[in-house]
PDB file of N, CA and C in Angstrom:
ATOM      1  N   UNK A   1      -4.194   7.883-102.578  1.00  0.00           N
ATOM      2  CA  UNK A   1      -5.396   7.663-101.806  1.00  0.00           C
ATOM      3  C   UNK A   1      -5.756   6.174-101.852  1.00  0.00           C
ATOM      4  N   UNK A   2      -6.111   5.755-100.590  1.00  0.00           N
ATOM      5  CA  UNK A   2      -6.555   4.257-100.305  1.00  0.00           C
ATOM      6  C   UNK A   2      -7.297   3.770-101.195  1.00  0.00           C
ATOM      7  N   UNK A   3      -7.623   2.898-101.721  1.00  0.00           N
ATOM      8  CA  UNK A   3      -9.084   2.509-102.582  1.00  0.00           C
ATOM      9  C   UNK A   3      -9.999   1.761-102.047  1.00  0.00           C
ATOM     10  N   UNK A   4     -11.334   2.187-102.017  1.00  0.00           N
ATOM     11  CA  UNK A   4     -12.214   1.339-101.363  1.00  0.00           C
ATOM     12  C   UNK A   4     -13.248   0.199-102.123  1.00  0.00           C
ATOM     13  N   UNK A   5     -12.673  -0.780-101.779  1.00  0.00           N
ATOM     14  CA  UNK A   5     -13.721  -1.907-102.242  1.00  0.00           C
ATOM     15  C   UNK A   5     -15.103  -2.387-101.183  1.00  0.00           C
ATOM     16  N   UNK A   6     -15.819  -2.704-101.694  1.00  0.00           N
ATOM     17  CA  UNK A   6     -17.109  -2.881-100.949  1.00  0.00           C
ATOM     18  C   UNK A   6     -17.421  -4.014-101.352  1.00  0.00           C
ATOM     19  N   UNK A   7     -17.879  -5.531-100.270  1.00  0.00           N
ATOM     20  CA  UNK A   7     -18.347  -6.421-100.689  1.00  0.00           C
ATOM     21  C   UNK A   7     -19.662  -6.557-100.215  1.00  0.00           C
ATOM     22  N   UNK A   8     -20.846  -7.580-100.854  1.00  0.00           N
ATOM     23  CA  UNK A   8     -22.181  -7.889-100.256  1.00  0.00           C
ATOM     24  C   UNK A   8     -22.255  -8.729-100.712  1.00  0.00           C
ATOM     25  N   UNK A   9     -23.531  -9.431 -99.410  1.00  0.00           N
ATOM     26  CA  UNK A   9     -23.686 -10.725 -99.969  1.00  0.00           C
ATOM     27  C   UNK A   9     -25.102 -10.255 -98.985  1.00  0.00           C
ATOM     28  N   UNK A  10     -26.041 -11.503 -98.620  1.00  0.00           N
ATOM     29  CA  UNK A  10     -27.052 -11.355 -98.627  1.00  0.00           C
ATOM     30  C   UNK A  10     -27.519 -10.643 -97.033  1.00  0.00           C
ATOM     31  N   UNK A  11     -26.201 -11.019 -96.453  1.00  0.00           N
ATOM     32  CA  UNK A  11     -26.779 -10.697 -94.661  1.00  0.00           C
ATOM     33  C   UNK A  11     -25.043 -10.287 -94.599  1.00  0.00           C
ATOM     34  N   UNK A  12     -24.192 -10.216 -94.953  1.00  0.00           N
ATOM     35  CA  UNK A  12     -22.918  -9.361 -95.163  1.00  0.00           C
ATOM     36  C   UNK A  12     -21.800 -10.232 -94.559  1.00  0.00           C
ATOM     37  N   UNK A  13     -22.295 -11.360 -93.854  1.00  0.00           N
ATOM     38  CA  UNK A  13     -21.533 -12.182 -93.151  1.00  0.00           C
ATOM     39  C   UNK A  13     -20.249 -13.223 -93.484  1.00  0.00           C
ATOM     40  N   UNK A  14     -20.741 -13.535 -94.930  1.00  0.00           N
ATOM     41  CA  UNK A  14     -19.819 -14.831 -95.566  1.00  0.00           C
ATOM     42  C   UNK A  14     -18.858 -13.703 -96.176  1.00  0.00           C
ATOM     43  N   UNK A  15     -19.576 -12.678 -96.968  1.00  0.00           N
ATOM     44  CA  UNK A  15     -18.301 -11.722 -97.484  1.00  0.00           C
ATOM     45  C   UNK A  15     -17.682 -10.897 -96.040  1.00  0.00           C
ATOM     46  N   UNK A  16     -18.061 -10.912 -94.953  1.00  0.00           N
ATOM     47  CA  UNK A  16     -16.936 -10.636 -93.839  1.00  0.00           C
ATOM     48  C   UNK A  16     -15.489 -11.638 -93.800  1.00  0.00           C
ATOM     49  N   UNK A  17     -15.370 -12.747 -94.064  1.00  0.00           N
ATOM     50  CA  UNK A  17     -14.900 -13.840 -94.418  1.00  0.00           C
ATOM     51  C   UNK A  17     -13.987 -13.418 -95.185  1.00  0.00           C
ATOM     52  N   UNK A  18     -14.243 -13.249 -96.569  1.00  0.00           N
ATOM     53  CA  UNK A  18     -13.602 -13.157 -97.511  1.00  0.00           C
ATOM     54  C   UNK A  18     -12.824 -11.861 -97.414  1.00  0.00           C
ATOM     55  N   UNK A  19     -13.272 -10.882 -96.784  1.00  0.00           N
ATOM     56  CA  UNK A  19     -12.571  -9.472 -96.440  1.00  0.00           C
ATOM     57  C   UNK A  19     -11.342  -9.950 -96.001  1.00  0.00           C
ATOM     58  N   UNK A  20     -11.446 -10.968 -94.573  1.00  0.00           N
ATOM     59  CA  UNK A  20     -10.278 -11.174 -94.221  1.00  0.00           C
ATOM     60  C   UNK A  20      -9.521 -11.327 -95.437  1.00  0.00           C
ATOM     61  N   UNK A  21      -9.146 -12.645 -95.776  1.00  0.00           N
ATOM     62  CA  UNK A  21      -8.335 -13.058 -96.843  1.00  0.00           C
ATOM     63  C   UNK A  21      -8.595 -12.035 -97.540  1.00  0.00           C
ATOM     64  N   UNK A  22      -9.010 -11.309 -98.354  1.00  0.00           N
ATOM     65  CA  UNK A  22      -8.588 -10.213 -99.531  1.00  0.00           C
ATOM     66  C   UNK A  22      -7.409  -9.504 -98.546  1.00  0.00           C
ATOM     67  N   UNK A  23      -7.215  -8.931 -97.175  1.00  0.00           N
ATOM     68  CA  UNK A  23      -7.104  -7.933 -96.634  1.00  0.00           C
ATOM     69  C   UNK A  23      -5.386  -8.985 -96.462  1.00  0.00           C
ATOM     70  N   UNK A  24      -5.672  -9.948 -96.508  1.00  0.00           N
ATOM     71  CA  UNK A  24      -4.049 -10.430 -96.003  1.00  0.00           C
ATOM     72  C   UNK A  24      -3.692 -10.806 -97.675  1.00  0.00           C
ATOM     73  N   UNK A  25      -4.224 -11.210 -98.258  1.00  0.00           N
ATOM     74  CA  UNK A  25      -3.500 -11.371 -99.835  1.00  0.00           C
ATOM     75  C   UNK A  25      -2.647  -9.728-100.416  1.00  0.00           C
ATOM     76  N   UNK A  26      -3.689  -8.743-100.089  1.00  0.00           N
ATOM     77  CA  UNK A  26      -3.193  -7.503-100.175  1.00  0.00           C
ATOM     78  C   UNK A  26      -1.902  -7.249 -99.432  1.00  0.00           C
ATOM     79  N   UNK A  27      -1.977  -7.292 -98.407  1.00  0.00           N
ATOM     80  CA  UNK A  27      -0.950  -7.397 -97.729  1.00  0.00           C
ATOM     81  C   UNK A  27       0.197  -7.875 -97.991  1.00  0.00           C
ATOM     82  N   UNK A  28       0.458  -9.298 -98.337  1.00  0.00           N
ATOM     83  CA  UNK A  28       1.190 -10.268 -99.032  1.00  0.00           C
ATOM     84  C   UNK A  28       1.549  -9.258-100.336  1.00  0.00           C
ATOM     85  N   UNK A  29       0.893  -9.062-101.211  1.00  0.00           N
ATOM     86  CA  UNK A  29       1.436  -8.305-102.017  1.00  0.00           C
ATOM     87  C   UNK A  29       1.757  -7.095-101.981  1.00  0.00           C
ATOM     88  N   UNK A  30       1.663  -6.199-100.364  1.00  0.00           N
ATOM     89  CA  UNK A  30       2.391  -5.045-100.333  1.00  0.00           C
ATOM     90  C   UNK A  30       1.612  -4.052-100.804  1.00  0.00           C
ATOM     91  N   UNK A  31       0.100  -4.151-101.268  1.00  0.00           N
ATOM     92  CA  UNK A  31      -0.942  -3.508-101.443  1.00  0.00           C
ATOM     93  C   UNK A  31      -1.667  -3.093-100.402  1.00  0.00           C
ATOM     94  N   UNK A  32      -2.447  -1.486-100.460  1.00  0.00           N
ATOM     95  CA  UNK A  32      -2.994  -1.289 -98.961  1.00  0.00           C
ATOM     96  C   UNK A  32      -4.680  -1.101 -99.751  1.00  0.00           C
ATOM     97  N   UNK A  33      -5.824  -1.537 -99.155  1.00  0.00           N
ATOM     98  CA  UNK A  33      -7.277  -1.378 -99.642  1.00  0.00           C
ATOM     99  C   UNK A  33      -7.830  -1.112 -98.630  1.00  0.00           C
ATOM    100  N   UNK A  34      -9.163  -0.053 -98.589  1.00  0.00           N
ATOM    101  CA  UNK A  34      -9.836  -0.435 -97.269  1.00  0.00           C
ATOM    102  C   UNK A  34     -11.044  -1.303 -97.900  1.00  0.00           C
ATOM    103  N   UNK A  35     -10.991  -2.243 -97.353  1.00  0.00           N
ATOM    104  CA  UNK A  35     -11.901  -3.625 -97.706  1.00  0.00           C
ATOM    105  C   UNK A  35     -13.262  -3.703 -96.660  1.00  0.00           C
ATOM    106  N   UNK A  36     -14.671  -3.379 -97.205  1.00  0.00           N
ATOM    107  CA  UNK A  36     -15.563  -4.317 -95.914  1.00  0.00           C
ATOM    108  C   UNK A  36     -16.601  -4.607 -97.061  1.00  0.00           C
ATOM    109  N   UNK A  37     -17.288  -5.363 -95.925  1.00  0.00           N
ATOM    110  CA  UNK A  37     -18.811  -5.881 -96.122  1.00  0.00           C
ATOM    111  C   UNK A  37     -19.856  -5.345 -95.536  1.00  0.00           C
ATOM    112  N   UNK A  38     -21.033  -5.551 -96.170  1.00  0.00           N
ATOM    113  CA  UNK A  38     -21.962  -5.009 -95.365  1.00  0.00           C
ATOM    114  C   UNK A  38     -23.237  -6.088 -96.271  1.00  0.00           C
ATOM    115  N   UNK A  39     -24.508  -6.103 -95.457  1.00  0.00           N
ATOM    116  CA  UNK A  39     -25.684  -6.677 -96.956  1.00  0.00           C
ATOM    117  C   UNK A  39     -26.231  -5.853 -97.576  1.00  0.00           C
ATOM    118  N   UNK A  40     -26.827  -7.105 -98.441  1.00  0.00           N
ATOM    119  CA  UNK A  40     -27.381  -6.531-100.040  1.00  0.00           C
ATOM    120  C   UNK A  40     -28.205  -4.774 -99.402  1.00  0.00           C
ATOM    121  N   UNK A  41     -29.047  -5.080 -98.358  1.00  0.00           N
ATOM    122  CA  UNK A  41     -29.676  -3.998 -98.448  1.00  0.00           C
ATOM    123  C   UNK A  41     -29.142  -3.082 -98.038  1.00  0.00           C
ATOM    124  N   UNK A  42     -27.946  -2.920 -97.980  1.00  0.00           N
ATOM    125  CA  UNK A  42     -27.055  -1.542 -97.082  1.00  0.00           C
ATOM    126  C   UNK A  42     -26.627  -1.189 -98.211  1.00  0.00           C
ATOM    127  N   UNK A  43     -26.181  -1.563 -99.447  1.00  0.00           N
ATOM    128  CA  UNK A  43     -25.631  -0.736-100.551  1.00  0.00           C
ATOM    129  C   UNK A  43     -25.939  -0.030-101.560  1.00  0.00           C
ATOM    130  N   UNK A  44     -27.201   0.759-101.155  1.00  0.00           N
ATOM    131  CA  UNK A  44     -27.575   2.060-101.706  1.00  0.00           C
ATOM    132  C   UNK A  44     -27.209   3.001-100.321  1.00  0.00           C
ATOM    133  N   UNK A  45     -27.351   2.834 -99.528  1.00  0.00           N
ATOM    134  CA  UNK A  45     -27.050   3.574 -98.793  1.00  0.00           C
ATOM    135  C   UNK A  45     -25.277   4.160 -98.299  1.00  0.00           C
ATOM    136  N   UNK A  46     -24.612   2.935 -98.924  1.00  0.00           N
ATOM    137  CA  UNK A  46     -23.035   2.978 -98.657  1.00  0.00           C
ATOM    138  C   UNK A  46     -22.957   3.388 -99.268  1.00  0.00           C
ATOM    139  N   UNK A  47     -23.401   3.375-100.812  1.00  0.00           N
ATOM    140  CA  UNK A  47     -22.806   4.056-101.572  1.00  0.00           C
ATOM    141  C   UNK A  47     -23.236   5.339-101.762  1.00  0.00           C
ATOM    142  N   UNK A  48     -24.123   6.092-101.502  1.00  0.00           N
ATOM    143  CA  UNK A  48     -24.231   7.741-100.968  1.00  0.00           C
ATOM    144  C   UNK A  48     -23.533   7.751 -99.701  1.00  0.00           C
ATOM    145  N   UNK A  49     -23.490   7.482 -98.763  1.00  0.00           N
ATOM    146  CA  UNK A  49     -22.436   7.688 -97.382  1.00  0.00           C
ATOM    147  C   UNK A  49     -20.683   7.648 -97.431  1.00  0.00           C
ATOM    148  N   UNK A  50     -20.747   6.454 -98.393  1.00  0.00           N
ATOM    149  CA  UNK A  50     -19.270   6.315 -98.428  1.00  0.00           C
ATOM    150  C   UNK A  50     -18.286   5.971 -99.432  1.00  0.00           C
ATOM    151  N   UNK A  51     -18.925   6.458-100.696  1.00  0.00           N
ATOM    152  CA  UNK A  51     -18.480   6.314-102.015  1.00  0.00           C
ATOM    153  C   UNK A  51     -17.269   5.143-102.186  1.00  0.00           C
ATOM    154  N   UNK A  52     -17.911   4.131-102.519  1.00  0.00           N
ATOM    155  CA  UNK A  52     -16.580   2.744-102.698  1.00  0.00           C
ATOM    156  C   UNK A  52     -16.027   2.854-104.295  1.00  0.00           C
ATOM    157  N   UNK A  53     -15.049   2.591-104.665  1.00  0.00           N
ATOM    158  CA  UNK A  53     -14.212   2.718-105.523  1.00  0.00           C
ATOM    159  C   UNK A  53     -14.653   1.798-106.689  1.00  0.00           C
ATOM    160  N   UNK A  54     -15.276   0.508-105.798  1.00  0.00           N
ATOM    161  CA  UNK A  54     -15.413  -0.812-106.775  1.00  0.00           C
ATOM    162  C   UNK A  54     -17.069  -1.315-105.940  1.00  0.00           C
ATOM    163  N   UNK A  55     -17.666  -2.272-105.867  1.00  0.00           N
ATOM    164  CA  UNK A  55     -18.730  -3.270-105.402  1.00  0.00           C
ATOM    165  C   UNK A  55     -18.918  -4.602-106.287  1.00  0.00           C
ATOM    166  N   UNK A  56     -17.966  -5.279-105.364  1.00  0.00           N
ATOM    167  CA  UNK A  56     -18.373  -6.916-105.586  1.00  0.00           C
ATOM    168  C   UNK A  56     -19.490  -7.655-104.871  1.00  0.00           C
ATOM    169  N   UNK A  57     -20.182  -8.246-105.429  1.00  0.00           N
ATOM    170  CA  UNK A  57     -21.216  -9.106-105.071  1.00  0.00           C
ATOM    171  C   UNK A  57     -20.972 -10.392-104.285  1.00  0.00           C
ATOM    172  N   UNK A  58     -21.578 -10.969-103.667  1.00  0.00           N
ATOM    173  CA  UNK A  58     -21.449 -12.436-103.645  1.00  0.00           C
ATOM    174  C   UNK A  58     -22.441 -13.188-104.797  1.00  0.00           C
ATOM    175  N   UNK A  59     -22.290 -14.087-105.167  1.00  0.00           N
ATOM    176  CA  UNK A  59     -23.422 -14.812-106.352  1.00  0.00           C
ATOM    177  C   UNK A  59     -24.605 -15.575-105.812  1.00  0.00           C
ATOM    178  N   UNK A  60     -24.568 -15.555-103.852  1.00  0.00           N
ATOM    179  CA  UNK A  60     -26.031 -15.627-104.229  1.00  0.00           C
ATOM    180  C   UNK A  60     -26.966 -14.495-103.897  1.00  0.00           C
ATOM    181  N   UNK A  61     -26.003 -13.315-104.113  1.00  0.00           N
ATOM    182  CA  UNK A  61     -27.338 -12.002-104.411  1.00  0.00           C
ATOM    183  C   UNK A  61     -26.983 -11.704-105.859  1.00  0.00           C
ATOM    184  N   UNK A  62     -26.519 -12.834-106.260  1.00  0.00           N
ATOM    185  CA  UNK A  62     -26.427 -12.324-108.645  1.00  0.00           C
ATOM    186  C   UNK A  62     -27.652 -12.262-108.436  1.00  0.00           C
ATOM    187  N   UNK A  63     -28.778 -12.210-108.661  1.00  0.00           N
ATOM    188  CA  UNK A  63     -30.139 -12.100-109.312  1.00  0.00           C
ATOM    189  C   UNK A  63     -30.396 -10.076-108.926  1.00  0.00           C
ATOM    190  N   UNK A  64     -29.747  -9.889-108.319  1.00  0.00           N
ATOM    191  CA  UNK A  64     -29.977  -8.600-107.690  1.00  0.00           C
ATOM    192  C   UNK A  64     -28.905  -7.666-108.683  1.00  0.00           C
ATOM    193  N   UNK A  65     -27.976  -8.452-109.289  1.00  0.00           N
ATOM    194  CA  UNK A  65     -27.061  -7.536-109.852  1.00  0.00           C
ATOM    195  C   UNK A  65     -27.400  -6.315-110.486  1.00  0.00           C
ATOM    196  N   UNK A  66     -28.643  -6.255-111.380  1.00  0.00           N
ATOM    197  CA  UNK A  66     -28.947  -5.678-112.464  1.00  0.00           C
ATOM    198  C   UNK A  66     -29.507  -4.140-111.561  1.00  0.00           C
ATOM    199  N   UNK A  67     -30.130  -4.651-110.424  1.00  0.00           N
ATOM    200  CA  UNK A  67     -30.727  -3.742-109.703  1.00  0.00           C
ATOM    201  C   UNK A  67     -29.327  -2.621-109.075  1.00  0.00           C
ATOM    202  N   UNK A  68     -28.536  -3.422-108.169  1.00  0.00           N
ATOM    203  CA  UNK A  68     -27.553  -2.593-107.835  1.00  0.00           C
ATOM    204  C   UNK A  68     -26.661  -1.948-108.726  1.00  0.00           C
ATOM    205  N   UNK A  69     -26.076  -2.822-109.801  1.00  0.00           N
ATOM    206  CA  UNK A  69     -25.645  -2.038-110.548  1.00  0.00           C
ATOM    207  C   UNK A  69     -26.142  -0.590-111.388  1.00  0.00           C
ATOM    208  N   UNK A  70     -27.362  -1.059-111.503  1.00  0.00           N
ATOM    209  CA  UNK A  70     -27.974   0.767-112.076  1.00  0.00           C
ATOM    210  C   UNK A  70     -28.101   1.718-110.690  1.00  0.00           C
ATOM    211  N   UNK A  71     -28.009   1.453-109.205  1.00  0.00           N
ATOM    212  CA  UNK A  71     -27.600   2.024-108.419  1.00  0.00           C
ATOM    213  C   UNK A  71     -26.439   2.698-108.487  1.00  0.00           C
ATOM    214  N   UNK A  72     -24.690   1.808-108.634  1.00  0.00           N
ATOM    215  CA  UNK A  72     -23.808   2.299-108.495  1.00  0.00           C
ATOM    216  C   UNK A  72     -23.137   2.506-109.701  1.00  0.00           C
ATOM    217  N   UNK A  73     -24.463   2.567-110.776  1.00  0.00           N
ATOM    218  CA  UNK A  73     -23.561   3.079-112.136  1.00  0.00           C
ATOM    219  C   UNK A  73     -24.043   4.725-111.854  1.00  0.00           C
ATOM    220  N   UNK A  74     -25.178   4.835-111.392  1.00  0.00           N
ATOM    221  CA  UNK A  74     -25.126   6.820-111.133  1.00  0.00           C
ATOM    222  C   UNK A  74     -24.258   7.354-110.747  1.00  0.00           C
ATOM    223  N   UNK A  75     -23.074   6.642-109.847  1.00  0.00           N
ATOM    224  CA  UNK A  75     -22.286   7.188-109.149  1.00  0.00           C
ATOM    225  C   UNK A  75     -20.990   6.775-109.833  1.00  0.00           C
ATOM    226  N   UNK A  76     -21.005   5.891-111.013  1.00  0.00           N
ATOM    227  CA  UNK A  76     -19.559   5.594-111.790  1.00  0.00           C
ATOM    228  C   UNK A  76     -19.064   5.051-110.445  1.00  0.00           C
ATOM    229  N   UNK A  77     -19.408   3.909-110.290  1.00  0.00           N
ATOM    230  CA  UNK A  77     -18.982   2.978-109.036  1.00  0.00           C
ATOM    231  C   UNK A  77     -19.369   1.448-110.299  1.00  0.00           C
ATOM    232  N   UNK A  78     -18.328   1.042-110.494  1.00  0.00           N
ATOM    233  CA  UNK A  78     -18.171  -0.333-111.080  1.00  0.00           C
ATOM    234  C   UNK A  78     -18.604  -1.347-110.453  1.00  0.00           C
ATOM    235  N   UNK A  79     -19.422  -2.121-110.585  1.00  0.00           N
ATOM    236  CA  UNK A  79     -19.881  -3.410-109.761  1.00  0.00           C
ATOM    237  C   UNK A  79     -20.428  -4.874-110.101  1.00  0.00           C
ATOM    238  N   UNK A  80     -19.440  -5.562-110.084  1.00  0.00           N
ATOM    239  CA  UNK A  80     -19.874  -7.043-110.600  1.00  0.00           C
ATOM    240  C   UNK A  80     -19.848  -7.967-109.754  1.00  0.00           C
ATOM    241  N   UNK A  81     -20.582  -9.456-109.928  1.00  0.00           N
ATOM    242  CA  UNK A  81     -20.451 -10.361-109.196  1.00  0.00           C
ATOM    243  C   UNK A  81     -19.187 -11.300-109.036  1.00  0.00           C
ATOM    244  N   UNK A  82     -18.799 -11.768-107.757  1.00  0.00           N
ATOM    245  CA  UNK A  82     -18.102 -12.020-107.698  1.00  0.00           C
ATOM    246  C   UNK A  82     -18.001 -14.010-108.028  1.00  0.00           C
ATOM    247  N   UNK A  83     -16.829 -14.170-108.828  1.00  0.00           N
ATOM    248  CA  UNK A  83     -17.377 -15.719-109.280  1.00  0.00           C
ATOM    249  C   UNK A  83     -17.496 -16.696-108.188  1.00  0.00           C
ATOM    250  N   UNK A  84     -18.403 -17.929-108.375  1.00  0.00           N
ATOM    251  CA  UNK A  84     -18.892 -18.793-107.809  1.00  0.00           C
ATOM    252  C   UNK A  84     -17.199 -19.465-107.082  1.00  0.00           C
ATOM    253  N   UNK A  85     -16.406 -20.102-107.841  1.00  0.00           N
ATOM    254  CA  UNK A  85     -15.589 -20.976-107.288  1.00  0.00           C
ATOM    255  C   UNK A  85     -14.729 -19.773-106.077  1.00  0.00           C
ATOM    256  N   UNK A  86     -14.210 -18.900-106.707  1.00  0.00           N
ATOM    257  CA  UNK A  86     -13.490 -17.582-105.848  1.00  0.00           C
ATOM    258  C   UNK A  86     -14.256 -17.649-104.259  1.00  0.00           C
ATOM    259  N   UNK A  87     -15.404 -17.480-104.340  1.00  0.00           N
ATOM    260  CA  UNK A  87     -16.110 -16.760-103.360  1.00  0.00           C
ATOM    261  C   UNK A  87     -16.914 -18.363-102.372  1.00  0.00           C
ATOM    262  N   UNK A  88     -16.202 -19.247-102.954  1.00  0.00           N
ATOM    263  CA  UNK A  88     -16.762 -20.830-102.564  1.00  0.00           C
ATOM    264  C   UNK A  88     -15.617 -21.251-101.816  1.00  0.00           C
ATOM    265  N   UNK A  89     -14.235 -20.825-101.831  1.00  0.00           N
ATOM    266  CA  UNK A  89     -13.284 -21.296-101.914  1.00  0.00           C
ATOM    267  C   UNK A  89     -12.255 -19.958-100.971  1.00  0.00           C
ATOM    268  N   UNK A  90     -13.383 -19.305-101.115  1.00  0.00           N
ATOM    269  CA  UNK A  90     -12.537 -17.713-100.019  1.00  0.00           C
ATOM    270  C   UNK A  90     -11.346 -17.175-100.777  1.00  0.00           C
ATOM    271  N   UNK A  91     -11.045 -17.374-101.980  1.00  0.00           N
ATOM    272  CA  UNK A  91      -9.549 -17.306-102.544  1.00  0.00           C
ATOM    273  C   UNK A  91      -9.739 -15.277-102.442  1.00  0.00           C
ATOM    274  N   UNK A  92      -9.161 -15.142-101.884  1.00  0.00           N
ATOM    275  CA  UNK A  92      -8.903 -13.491-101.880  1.00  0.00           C
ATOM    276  C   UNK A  92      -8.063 -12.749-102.629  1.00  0.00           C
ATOM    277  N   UNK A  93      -6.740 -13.854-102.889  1.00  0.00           N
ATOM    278  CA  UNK A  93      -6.051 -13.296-103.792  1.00  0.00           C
ATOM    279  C   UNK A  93      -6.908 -12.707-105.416  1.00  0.00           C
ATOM    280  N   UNK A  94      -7.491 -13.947-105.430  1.00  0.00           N
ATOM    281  CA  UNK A  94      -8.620 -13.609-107.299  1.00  0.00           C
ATOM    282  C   UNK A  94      -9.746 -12.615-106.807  1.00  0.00           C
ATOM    283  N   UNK A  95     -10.074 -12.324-105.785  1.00  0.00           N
ATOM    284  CA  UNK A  95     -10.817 -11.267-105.609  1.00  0.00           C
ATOM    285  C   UNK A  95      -9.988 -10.107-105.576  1.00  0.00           C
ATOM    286  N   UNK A  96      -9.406 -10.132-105.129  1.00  0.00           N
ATOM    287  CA  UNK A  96      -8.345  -8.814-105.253  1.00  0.00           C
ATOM    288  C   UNK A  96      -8.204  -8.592-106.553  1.00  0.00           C
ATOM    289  N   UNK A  97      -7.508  -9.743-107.185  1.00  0.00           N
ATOM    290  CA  UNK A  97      -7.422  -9.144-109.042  1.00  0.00           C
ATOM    291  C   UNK A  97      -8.845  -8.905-109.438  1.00  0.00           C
ATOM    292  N   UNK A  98     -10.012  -9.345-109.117  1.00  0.00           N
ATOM    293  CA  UNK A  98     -10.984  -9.157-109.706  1.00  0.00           C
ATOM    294  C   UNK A  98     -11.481  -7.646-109.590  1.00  0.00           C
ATOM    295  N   UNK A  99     -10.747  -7.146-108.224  1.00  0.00           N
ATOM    296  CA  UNK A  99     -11.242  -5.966-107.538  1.00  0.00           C
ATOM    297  C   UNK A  99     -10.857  -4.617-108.481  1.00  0.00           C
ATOM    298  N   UNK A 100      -9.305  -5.374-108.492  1.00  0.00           N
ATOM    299  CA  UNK A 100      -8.181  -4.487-109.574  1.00  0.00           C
ATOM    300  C   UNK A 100      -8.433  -4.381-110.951  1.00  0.00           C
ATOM    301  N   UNK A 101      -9.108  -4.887-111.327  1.00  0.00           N
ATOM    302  CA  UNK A 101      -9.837  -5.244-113.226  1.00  0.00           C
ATOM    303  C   UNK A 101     -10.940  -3.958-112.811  1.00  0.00           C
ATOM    304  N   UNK A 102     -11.804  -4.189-111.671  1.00  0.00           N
ATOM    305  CA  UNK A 102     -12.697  -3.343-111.796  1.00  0.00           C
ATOM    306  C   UNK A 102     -12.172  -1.716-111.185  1.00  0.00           C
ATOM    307  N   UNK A 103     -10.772  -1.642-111.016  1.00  0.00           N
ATOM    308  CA  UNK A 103     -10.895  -0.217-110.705  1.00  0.00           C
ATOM    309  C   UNK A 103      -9.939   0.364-111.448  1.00  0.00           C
ATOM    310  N   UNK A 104      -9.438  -0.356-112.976  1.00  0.00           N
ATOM    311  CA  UNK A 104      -8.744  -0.146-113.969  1.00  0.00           C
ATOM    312  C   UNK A 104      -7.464  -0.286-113.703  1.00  0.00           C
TER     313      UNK A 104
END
């Protein structure tokens, strides 16, 4: 089964970005994910609608972490922020490993 990662950021737009590149690094490595974005305020709701596997942040909704995460820890949905240089720099490949740390 596919694994679904979920990214946010504050209006869902810059992590649309980064989807790309995660979605072709995956690729490159012969890995299949279904990858999107959406914003901060859509992910209580994604995550009852569409149960994601993982939820990475962007860092400038970190101040929000604490909040979402006790959201998608009810659901044993893992979710951390995603680091500053990674997500500055679009590197998709380190989001991908970051994605993969969080889904064991």
């Amino acid at each position: 089964m596919t694994k679904k990662i979920l990214l946010s950021c504050a209006g869902g737009f810059s992590t649309s970005l980064l989807v790309n590149k995660m979605k072709e690094a995956a690729k490159a490595e012969g890995k299949e994910y279904e990858i999107k974005a959406v914003a901060a305020a859509q992910v209580e709701d994604i995550i009852e609608k569409d149960a994601p596997d993982c939820i990475l942040i962007g860092p400038q909704i970190k101040y929000m972490e604490d909040q979402l995460k006790a959201d998608a820890s009810k659901h044993d949905i893992p979710l951390e922020a995603i680091g500053m240089q990674d997500y500055g720099t679009m590197n998709g490949k380190n989001v991908i490993a970051q994605a993969e740390r969080l889904l064991g």
